[in-house]
C-alpha atoms as a PDB file:
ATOM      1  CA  UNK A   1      60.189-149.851   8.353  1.00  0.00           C
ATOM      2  CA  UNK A   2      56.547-148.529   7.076  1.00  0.00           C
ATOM      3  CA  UNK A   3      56.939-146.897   3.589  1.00  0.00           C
ATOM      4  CA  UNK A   4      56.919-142.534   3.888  1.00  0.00           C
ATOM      5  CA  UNK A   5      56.849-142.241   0.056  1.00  0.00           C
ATOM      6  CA  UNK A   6      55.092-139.124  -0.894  1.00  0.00           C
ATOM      7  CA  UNK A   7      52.703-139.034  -3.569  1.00  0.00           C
ATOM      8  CA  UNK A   8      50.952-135.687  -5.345  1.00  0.00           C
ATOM      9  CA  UNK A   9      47.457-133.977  -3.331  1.00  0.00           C
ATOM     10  CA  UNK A  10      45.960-130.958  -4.139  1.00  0.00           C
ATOM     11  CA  UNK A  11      46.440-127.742  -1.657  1.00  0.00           C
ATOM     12  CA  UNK A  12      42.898-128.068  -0.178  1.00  0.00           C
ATOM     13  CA  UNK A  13      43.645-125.671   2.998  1.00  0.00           C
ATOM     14  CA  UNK A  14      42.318-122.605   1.299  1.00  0.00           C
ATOM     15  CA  UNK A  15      39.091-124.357  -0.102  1.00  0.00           C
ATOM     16  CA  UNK A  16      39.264-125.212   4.300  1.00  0.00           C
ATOM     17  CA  UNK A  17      39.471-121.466   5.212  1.00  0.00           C
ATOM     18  CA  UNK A  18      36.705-120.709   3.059  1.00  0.00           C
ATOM     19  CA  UNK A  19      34.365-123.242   4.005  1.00  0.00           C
ATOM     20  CA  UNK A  20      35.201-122.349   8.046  1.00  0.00           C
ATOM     21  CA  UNK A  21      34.579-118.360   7.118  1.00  0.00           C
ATOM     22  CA  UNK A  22      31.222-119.284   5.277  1.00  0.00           C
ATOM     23  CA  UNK A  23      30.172-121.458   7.968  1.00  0.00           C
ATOM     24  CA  UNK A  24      30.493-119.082  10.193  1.00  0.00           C
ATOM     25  CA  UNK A  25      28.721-116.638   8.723  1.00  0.00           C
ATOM     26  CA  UNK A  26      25.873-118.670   7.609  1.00  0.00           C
ATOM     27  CA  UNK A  27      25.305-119.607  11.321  1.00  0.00           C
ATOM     28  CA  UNK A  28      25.845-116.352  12.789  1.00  0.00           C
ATOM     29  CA  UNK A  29      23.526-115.069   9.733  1.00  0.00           C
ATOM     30  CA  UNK A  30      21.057-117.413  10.886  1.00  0.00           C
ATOM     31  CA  UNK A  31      21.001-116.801  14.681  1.00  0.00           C
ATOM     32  CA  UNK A  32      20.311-112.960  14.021  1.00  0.00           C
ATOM     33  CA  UNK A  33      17.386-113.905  11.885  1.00  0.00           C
ATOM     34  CA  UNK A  34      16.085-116.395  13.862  1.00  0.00           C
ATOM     35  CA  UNK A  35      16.258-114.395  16.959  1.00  0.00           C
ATOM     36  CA  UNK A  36      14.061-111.604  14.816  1.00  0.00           C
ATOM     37  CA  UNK A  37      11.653-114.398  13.845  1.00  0.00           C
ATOM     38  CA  UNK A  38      10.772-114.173  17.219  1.00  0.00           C
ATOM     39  CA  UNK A  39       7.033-112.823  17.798  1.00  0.00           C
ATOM     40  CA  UNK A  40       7.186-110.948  14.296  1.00  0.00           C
ATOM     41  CA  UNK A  41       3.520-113.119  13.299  1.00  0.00           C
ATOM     42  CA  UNK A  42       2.038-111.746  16.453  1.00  0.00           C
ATOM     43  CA  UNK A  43       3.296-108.667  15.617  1.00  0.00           C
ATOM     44  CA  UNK A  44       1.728-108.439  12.800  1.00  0.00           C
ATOM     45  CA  UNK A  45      -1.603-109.708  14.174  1.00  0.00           C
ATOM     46  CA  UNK A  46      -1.801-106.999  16.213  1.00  0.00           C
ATOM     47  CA  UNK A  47      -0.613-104.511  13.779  1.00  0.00           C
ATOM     48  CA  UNK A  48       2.846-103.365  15.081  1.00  0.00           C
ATOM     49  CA  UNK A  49       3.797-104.274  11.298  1.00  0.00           C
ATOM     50  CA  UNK A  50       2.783-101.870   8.181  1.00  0.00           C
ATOM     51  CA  UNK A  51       1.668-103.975   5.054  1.00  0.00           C
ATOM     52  CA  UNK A  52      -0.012-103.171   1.471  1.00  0.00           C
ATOM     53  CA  UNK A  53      -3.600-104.041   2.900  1.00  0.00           C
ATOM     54  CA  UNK A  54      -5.603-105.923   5.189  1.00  0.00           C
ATOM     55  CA  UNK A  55      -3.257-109.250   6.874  1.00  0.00           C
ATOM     56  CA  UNK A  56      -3.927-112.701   5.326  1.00  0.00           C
ATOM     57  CA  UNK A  57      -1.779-115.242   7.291  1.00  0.00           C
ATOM     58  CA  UNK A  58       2.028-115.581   8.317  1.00  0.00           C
ATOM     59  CA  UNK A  59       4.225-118.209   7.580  1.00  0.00           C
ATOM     60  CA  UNK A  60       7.784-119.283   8.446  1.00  0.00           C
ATOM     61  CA  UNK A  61      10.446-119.918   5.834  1.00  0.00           C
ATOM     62  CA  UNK A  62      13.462-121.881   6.326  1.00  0.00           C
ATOM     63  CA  UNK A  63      16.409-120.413   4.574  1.00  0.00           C
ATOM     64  CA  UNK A  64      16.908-117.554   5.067  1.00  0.00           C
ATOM     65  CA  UNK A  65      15.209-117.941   8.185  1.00  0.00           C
ATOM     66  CA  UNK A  66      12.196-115.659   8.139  1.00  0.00           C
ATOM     67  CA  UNK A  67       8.427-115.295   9.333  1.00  0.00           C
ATOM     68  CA  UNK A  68       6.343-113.815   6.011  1.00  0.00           C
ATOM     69  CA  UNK A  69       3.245-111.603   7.028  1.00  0.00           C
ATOM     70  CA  UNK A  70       1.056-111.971   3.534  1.00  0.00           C
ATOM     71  CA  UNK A  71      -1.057-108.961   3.403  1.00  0.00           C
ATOM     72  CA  UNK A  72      -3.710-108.514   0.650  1.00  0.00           C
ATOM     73  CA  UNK A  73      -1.007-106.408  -1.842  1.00  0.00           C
ATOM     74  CA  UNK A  74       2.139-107.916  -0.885  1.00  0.00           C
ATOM     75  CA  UNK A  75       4.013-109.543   1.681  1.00  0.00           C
ATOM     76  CA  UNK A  76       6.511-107.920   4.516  1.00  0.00           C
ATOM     77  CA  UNK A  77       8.929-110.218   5.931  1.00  0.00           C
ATOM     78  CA  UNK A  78      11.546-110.241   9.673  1.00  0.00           C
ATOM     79  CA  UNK A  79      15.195-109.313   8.768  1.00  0.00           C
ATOM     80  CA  UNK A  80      16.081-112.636   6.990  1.00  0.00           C
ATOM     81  CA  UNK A  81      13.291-111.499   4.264  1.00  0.00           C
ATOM     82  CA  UNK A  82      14.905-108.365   3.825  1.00  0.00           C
ATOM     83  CA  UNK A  83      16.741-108.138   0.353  1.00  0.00           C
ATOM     84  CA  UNK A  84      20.553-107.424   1.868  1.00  0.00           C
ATOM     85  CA  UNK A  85      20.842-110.293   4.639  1.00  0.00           C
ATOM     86  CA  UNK A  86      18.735-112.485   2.002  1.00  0.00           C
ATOM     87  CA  UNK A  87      21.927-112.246  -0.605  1.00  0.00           C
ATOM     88  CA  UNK A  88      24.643-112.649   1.685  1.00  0.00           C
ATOM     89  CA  UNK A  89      23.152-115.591   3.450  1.00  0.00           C
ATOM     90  CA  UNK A  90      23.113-116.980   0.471  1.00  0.00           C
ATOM     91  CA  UNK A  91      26.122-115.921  -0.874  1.00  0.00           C
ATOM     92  CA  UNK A  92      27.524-117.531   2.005  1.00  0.00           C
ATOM     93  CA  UNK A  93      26.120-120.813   1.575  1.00  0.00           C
ATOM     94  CA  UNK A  94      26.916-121.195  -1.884  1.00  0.00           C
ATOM     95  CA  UNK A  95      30.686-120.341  -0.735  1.00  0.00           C
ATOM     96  CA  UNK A  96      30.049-123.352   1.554  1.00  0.00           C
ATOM     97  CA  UNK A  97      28.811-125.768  -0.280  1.00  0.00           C
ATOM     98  CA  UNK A  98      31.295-125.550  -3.420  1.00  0.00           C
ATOM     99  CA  UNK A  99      34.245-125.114  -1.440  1.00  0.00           C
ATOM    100  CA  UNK A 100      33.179-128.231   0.754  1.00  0.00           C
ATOM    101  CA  UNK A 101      32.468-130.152  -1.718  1.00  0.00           C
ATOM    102  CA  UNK A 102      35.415-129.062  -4.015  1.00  0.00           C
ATOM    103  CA  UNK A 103      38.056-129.829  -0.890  1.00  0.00           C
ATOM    104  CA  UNK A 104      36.162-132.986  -0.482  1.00  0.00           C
ATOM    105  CA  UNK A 105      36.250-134.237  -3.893  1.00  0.00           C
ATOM    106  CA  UNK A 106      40.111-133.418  -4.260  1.00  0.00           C
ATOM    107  CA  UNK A 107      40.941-135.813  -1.785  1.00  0.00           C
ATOM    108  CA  UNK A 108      39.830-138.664  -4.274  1.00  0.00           C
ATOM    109  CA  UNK A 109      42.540-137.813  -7.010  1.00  0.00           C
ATOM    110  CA  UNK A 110      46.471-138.445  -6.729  1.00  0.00           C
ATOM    111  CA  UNK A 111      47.903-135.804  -9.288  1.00  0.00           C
ATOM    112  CA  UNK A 112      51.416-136.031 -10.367  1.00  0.00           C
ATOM    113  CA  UNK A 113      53.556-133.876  -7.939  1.00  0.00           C
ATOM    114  CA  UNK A 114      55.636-130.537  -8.995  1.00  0.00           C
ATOM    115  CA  UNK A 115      51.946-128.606 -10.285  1.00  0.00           C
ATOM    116  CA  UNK A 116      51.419-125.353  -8.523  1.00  0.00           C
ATOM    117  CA  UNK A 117      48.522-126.707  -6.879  1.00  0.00           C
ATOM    118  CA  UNK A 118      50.032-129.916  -5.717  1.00  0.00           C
ATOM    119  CA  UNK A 119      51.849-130.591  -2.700  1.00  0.00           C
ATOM    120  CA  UNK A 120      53.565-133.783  -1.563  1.00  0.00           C
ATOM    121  CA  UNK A 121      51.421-135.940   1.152  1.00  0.00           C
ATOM    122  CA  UNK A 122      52.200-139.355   2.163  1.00  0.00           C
ATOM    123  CA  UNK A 123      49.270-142.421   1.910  1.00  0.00           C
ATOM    124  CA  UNK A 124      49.514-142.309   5.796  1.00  0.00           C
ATOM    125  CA  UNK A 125      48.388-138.703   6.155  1.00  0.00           C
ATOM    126  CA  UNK A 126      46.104-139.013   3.047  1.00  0.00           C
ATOM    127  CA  UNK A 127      44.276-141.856   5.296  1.00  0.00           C
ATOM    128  CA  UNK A 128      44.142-139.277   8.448  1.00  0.00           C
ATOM    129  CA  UNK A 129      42.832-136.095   6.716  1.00  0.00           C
ATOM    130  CA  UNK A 130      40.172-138.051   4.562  1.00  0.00           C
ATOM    131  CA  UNK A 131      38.968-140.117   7.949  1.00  0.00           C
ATOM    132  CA  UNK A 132      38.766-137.400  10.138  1.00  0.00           C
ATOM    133  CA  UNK A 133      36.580-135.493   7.412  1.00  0.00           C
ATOM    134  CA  UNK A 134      34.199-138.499   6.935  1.00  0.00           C
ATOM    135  CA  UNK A 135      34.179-138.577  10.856  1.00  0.00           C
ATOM    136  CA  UNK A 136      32.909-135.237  11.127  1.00  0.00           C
ATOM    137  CA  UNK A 137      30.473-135.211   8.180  1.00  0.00           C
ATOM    138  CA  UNK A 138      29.377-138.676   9.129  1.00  0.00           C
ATOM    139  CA  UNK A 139      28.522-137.383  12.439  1.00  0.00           C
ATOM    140  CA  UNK A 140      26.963-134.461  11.456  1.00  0.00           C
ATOM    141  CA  UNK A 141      24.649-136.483   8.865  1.00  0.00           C
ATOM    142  CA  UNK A 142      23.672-139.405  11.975  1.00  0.00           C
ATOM    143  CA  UNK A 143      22.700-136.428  14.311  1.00  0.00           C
ATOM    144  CA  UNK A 144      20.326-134.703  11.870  1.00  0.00           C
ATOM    145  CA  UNK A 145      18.827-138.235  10.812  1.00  0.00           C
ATOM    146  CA  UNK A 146      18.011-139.207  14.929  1.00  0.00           C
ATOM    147  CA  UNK A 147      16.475-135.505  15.260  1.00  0.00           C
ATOM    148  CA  UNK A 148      14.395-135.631  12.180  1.00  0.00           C
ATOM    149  CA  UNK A 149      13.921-139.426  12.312  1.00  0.00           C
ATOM    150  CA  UNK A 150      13.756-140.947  16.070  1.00  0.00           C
ATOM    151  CA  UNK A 151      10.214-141.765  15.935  1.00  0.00           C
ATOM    152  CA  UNK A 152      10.546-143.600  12.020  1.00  0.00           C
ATOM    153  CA  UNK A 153      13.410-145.557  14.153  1.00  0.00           C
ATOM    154  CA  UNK A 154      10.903-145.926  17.128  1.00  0.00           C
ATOM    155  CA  UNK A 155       7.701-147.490  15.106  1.00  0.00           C
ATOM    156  CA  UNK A 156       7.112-146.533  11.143  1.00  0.00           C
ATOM    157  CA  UNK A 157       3.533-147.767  11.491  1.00  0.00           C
ATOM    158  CA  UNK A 158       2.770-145.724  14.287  1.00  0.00           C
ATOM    159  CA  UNK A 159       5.766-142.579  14.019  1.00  0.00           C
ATOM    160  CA  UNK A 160       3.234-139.871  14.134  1.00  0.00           C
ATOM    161  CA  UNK A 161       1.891-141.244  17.312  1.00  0.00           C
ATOM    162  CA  UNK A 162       5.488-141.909  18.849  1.00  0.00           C
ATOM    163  CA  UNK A 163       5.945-140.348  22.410  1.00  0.00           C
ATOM    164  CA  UNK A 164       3.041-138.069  21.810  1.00  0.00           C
ATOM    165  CA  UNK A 165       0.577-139.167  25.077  1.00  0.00           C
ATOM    166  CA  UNK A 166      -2.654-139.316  22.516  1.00  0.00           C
ATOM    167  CA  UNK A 167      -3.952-141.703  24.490  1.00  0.00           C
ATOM    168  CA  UNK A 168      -6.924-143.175  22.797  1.00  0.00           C
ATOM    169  CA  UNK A 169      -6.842-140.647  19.659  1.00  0.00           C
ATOM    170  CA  UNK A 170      -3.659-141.080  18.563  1.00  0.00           C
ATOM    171  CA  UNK A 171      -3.038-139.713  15.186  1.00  0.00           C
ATOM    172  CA  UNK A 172      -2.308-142.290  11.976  1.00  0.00           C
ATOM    173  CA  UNK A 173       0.290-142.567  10.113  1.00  0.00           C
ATOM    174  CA  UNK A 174      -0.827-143.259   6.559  1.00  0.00           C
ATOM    175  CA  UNK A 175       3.043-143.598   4.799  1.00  0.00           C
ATOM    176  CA  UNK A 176       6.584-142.815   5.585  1.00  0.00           C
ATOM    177  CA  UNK A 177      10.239-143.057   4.561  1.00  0.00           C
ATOM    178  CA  UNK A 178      13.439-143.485   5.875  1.00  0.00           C
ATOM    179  CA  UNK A 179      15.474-141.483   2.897  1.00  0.00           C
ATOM    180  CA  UNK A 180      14.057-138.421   3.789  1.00  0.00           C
ATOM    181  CA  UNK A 181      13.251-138.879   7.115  1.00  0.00           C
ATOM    182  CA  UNK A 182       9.381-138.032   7.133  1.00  0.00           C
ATOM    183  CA  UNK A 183       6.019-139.515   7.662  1.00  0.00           C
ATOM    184  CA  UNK A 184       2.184-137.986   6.679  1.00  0.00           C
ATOM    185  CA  UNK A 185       0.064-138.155   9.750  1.00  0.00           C
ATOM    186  CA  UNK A 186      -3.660-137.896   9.771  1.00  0.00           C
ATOM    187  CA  UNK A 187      -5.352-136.477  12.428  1.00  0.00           C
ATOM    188  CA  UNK A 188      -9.025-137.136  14.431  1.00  0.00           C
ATOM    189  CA  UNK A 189     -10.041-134.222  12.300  1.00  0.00           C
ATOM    190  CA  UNK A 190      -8.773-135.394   8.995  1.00  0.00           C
ATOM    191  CA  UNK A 191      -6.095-132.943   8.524  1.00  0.00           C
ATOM    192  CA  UNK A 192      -2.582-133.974   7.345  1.00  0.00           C
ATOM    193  CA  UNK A 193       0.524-133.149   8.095  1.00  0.00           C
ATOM    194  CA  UNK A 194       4.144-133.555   7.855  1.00  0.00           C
ATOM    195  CA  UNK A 195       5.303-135.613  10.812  1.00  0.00           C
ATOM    196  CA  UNK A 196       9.001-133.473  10.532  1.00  0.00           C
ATOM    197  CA  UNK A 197       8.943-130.105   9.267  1.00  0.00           C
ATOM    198  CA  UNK A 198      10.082-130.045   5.529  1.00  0.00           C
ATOM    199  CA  UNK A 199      13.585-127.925   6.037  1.00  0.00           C
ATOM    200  CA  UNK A 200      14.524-130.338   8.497  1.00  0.00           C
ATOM    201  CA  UNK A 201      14.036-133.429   6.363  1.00  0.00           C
ATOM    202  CA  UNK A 202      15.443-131.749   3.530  1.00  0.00           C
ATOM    203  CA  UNK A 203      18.710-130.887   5.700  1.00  0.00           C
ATOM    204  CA  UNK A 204      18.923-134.392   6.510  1.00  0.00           C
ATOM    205  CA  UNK A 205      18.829-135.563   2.888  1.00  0.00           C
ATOM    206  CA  UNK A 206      21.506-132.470   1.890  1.00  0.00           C
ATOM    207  CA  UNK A 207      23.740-133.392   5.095  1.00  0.00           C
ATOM    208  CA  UNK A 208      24.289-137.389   3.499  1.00  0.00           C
ATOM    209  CA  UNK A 209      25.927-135.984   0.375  1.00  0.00           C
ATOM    210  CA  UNK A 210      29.838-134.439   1.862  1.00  0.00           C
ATOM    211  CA  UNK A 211      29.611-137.605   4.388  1.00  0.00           C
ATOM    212  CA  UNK A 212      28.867-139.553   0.807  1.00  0.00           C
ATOM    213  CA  UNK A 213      32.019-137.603  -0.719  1.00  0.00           C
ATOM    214  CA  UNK A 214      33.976-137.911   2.311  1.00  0.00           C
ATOM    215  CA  UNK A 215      33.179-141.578   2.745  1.00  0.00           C
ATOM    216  CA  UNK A 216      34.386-142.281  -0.858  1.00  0.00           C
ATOM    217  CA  UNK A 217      37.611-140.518  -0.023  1.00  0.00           C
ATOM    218  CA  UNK A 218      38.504-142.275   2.765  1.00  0.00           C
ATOM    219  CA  UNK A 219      38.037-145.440   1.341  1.00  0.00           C
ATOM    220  CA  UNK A 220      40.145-144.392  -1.945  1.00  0.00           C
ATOM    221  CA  UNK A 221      43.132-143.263   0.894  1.00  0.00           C
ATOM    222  CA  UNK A 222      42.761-146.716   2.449  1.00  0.00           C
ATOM    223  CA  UNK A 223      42.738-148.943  -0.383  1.00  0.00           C
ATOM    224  CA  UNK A 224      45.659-146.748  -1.841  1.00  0.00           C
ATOM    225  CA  UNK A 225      47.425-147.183   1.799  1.00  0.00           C
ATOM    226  CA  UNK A 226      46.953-150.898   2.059  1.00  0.00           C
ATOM    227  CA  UNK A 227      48.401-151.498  -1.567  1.00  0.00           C
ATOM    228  CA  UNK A 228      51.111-149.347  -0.715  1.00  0.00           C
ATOM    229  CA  UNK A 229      51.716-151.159   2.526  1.00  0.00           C
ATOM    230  CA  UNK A 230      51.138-154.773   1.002  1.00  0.00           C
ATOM    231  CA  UNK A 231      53.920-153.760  -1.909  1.00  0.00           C
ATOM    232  CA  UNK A 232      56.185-152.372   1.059  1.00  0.00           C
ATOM    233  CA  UNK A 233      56.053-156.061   2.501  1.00  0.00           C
ATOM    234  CA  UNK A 234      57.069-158.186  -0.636  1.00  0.00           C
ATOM    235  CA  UNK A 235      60.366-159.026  -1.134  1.00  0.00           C
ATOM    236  CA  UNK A 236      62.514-157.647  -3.848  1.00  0.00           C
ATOM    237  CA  UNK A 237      63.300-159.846  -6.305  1.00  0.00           C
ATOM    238  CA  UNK A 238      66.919-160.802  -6.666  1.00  0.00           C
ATOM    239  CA  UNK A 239      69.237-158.634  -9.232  1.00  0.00           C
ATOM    240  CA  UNK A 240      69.879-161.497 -11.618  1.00  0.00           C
ATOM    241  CA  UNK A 241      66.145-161.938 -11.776  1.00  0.00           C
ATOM    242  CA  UNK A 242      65.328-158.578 -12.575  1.00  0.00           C
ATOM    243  CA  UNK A 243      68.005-158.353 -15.401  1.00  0.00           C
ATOM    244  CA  UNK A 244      66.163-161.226 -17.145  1.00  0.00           C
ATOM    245  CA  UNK A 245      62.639-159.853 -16.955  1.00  0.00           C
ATOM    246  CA  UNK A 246      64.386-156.954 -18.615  1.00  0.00           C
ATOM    247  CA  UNK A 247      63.602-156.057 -22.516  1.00  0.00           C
END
């Protein structure tokens, strides 16, 4: 008969809520800003845009997602520039990231049950919650390191080149690395450039750290479960036995 002891975990489910409500609103955040990225640098080119001056250049920013029109006196930026959906993205993602991390990290600690904050959870279910977490971060982390890193994976030498059709100019790839996924490339010209953009490779790099913290939980849980299990299969010792080995 497998052992249903219950030992002490911390209530994680509202740290869960949080992180789902942040999520969502750092995506649906994102969408609206991307979708008003869209043509804002031509629209600026052609002057449907007001700035402090004559136009410089435009540039995209990651996070908040946002295309920058640089004028000669200042800078006007699409809606995820703008001051109020700049702070609640953010707020947002900060909301995500500690409460992830803080359900995450919970899940490596046994505290002794009867606290407030502690509710009773077998080593069975421990092993369930803290796998499917390290599934789904785990995932997450492999899919961002195939779309920022698939040509590293095809050729390192020649990544910049990878599936490109240069023919007989192909561009060269003068270093790379796998942790972050990125490569310089050189081109007939001599300009360089990033192989993957930068917010890309730095997702990747930011997405390995819950899958680290889930990954460490799940093996604590299964450790802890296979102890439990192993003790659950010894014999007891006989009474007699037991009085001697008493004080």
């Amino acid at each position: 008969m497998p052992d249903t002891r219950a030992y002490g975990a911390y209530r994680t489910g509202g740290l869960w809520v949080a992180v789902g409500i942040s999520l969502g609103a750092v995506l649906v955040g994102s969408a609206l800003a991307l979708l008003a990225m869209l043509e804002y640098d031509e629209r600026c080119a052609h002057g449907m845009v007001q700035g402090p001056g004559r136009l410089l250049r435009t540039r995209d920013r990651a996070f908040p997602p946002a295309t920058v029109c640089e004028f000669e006196r200042g800078e006007v930026s699409s809606l995820g520039g703008s001051w109020l959906p700049e702070a609640l993205l953010w707020a947002a993602l900060t909301v995500l990231v500690v409460c992830l991390f803080a359900a995450l990290v919970a899940d490596w600690f046994e505290p002794r049950p009867g606290g407030p904050l502690v509710e009773p959870r077998t080593r069975a279910e421990r092993v369930g919650r803290t796998g499917a977490a390290f599934l789904v971060t785990g995932s997450l982390f492999l899919l961002l390191y195939a779309l920022a890193g698939w040509e590293l994976l095809a050729g390192p030498s020649s990544a910049c080149s990878a599936g490109g059709g240069w023919g007989s100019l192909p561009p060269r790839t003068l270093e790379y690395s796998f942790f972050p996924p990125q490569a310089t490339c050189q081109y007939r010209s001599g300009k360089t450039a990033f192989l993957t953009p930068g917010w890309l490779s730095s997702l990747t790099a930011f997405a390995a750290l819950p899958a680290l913290a889930a990954g460490t939980g799940f093996v604590l849980a299964w450790r802890r479960r296979r102890e439990e299990r192993r003790g659950a299969g010894r014999p007891a010792a006989p009474a007699e036995e037991r009085s001697h080995k008493l004080p």
